[in-house]
Protein backbone atom coordinates (compact mmCIF):
# COMPACT_ATOMS: atom_id res chain seq x y z
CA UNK A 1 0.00 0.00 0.00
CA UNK A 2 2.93 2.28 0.83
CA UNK A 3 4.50 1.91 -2.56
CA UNK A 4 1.39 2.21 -4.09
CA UNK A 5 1.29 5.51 -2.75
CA UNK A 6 4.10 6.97 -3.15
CA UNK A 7 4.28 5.74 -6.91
CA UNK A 8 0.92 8.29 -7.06
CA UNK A 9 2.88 10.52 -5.36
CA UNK A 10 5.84 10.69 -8.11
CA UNK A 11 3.37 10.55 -10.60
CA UNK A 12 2.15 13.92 -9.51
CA UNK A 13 5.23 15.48 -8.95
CA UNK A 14 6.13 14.86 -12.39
CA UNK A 15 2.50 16.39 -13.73
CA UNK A 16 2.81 19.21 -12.08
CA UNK A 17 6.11 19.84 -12.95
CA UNK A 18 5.62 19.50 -16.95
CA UNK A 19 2.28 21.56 -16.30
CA UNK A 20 5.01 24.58 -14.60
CA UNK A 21 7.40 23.62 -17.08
CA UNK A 22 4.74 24.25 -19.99
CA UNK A 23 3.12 27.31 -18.95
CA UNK A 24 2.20 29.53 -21.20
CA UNK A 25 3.93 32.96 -20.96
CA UNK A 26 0.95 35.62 -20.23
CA UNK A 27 1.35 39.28 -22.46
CA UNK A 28 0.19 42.16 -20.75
CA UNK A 29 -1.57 44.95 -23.06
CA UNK A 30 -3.84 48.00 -22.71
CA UNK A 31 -7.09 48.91 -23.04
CA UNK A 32 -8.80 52.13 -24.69
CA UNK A 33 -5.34 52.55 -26.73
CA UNK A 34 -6.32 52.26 -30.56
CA UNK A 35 -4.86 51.84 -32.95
CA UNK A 36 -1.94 50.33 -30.64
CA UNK A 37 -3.81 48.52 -27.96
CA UNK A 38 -7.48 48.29 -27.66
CA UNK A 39 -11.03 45.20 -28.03
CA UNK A 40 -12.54 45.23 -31.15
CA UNK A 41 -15.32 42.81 -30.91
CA UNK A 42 -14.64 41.38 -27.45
CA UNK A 43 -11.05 40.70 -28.83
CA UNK A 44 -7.58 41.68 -27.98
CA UNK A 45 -6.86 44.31 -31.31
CA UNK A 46 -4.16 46.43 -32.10
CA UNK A 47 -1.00 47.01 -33.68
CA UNK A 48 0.77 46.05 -30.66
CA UNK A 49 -1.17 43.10 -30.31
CA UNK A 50 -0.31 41.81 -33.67
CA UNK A 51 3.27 42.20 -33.38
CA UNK A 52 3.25 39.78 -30.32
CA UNK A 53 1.26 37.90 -32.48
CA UNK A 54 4.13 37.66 -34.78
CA UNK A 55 6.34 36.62 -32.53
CA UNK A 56 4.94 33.62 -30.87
CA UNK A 57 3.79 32.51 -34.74
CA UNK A 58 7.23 32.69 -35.49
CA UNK A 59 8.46 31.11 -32.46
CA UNK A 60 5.67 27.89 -33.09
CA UNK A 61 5.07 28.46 -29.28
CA UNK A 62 1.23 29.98 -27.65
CA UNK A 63 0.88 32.77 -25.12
CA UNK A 64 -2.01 34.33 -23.51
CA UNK A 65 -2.85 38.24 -23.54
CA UNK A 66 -4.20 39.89 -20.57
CA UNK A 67 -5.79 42.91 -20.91
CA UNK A 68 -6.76 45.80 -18.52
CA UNK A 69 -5.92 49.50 -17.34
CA UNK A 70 -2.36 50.88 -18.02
CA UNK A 71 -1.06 51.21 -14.64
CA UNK A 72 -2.81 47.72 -13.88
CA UNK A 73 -0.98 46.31 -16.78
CA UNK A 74 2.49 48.27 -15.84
CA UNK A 75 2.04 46.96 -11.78
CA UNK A 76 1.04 43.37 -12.85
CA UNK A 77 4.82 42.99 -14.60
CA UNK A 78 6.30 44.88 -12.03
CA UNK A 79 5.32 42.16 -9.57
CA UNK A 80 5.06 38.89 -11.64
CA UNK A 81 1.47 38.70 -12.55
CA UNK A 82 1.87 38.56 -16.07
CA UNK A 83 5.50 37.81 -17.83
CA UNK A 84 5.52 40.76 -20.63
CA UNK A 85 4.12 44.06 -21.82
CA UNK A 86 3.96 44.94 -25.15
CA UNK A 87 4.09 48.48 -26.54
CA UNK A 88 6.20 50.10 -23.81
CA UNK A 89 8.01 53.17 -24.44
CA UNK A 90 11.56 52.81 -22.37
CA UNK A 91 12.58 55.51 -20.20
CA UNK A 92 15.25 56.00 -17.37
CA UNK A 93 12.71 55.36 -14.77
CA UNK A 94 11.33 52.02 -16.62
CA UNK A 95 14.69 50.35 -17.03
CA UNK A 96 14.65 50.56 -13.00
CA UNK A 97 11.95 47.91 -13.30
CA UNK A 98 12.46 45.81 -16.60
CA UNK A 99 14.54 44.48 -19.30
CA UNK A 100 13.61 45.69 -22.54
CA UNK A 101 13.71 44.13 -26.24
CA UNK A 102 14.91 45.72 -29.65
CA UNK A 103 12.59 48.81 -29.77
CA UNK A 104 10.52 47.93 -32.93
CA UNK A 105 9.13 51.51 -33.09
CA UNK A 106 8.91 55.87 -32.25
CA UNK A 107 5.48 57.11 -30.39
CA UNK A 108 5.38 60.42 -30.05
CA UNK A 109 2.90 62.40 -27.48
CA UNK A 110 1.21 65.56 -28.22
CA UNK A 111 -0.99 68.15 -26.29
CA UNK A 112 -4.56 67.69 -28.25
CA UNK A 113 -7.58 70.53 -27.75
CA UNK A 114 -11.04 70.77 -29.17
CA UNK A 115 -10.43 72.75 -32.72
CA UNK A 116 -13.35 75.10 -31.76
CA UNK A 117 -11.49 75.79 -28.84
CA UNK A 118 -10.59 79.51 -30.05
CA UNK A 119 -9.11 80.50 -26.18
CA UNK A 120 -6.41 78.03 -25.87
CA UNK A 121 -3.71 79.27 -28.44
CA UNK A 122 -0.39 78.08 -26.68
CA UNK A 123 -0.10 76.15 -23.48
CA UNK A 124 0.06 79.16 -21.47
CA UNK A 125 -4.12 79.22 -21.90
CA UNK A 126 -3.97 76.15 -20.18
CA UNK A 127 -2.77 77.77 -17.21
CA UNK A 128 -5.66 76.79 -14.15
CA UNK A 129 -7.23 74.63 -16.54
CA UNK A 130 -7.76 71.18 -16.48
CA UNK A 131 -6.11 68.71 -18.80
CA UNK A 132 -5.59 64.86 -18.83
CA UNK A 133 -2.29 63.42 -18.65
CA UNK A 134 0.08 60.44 -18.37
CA UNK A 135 2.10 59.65 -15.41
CA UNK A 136 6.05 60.06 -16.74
CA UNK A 137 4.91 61.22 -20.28
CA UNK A 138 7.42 63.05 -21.99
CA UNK A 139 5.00 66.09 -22.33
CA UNK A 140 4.16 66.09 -18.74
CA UNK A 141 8.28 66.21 -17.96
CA UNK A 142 8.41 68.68 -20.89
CA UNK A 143 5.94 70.77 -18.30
CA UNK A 144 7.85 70.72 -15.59
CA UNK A 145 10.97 71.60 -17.12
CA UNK A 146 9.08 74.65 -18.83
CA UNK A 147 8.31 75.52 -15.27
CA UNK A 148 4.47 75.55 -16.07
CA UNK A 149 3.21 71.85 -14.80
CA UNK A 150 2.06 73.01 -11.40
CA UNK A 151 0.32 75.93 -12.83
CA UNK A 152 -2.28 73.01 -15.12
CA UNK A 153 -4.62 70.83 -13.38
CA UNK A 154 -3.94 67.56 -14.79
CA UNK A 155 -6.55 64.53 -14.77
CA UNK A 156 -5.09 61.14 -14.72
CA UNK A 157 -7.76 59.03 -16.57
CA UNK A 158 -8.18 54.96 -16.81
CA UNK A 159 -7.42 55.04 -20.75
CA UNK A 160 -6.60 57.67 -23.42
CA UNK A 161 -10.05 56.71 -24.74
CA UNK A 162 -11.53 58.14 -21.37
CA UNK A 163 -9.34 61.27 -21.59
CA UNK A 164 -10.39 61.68 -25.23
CA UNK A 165 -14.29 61.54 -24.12
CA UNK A 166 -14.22 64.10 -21.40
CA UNK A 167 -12.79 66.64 -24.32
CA UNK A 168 -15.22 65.35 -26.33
CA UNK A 169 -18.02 66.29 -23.21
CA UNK A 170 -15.88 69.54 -22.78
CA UNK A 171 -14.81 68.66 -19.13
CA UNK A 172 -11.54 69.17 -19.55
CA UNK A 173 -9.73 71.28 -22.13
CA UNK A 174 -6.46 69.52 -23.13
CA UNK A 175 -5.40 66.08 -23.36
CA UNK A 176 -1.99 64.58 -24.00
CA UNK A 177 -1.38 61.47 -25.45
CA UNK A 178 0.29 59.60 -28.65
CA UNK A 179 -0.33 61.85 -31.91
CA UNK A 180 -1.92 58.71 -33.58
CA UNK A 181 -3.75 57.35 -30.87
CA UNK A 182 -5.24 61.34 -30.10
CA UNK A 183 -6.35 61.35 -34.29
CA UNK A 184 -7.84 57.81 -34.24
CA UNK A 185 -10.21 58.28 -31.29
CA UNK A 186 -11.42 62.09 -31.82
CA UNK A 187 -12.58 60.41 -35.63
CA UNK A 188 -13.72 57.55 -34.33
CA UNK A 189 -15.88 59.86 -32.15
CA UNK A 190 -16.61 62.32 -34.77
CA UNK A 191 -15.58 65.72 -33.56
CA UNK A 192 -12.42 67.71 -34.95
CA UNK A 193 -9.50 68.35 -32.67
CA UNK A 194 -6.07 70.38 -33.20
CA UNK A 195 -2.54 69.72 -31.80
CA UNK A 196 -1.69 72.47 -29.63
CA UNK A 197 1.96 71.40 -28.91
CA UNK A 198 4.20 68.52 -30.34
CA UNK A 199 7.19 68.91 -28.31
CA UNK A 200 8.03 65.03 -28.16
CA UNK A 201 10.66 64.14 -30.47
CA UNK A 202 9.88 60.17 -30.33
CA UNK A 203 9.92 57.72 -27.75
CA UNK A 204 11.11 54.06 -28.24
CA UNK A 205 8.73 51.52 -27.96
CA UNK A 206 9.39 47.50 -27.12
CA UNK A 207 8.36 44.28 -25.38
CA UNK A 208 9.35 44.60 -21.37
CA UNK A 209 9.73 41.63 -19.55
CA UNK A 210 10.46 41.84 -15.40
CA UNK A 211 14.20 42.56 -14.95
CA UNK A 212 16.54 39.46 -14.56
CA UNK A 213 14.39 37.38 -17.06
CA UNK A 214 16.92 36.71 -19.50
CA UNK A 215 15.46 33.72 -20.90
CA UNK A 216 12.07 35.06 -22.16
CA UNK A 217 14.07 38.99 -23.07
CA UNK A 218 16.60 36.59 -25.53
CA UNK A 219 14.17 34.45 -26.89
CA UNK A 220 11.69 37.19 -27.98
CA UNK A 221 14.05 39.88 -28.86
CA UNK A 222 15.56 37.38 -31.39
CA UNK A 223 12.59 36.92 -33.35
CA UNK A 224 11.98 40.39 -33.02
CA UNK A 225 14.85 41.44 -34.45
CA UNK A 226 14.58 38.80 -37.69
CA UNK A 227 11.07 40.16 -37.95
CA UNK A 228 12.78 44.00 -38.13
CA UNK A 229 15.21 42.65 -40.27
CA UNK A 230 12.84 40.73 -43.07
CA UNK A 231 10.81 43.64 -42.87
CA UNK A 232 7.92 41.94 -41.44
CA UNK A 233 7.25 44.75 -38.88
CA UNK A 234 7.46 47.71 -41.49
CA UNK A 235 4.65 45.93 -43.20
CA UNK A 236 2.48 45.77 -40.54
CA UNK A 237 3.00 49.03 -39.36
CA UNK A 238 2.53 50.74 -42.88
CA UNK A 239 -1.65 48.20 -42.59
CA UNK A 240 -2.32 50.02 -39.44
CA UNK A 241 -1.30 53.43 -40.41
């Protein structure tokens, strides 16, 4: 009877082990982010989506996207809930955190207001307003070092979709985001919107994984970069944009 057990025993062991062994890796990704990260349909949609896509085709292996809010996305890697983000523009304060792939692209974020908006001219006539912002955006940095971000009011919203809404419902009179992402959702919306200020010059964007995974970084970042390099990513940028 002992033996019979333990026998079970091993046999577990082993299952569970080839179960750990085989896990699939999980992708992180936004929500309310189009045309980088967004549902269409109930589905996971984007042009950061289908890169990761990409990969894991190329790599004959699966993977599993979890979606949600950015900073629930950016905390979940941080502490080992999921085991990559794609679409992450690297910064000082980032690398702190993660290991980062090839960047496989430039996002640049601009200052968007309502086109009928005839008082705001210059961000000056934003002073005591309120705007919507990213935590650690370039343009919000670009504020401070102007020596004007404690004179705006800025919102942080859930998703750049959200942000885009409330100047769409004229609750707030500036929002800053990606150039692209700021044009898709005002016409997906249907109301006309103007960049006030463009001062980002580009950030990179790439896959993070949680620093010290060296394993996953190598793997993907390899078939990222012959993607890159068979101009596989070009293509699909140039069908989204």
């Amino acid at each position: 009877m002992k033996s019979i057990v333990i026998k079970i025993l091993i046999i577990f062991i082993i299952l569970f082990e080839n179960v750990a062994y085989s896990k699939e890796p999980i992708c992180g990704i936004a929500i309310g982010f189009p045309p980088y990260q967004f549902q269409s349909d109930g589905k996971v949609a984007g042009f950061d989506a289908d890169v990761i896509r990409l990969i894991f085709d190329g790599l004959n292996e699966k993977f599993i996207f979890e979606q949600d809010e950015w900073d629930d996305v950016f905390n979940k890697l941080r502490f080992g809930e999921v085991d990559l983000v794609t679409g992450m523009e690297i910064n000082e304060l980032r690398k702190k955190f993660f290991d980062f792939t090839t960047d496989y692209y430039h996002r640049d974020d601009a200052v968007f207001v309502r086109k009928d908006d005839k008082e705001i001219k210059v961000m000056e006539d934003l002073y005591a307003k309120v705007i919507s912002g990213d935590r650690h955006s370039f343009v919000e940095i670009y504020l401070k070092e102007k020596g004007i971000r404690e004179k705006i009011r800025i919102r942080q919203t859930d998703s750049k979709e959200q942000s885009m809404r409330l100047l769409y419902e004229r609750k707030i009179r500036a929002a800053i985001m990606p150039k692209a992402v700021g044009l898709y959702l005002a016409k997906q919306m249907g109301f006309e919107v103007r960049i006030l200020e463009n001062p980002d010059p580009g950030s990179p964007v790439a896959i993070a994984v949680k620093k010290g995974n060296r394993e996953l970084l190598t793997k993907i970042d390899a078939m990222l970069r012959k993607l890159i390099e068979e101009g596989e990513i070009e293509r699909l940028y140039n069908r989204w944009f």
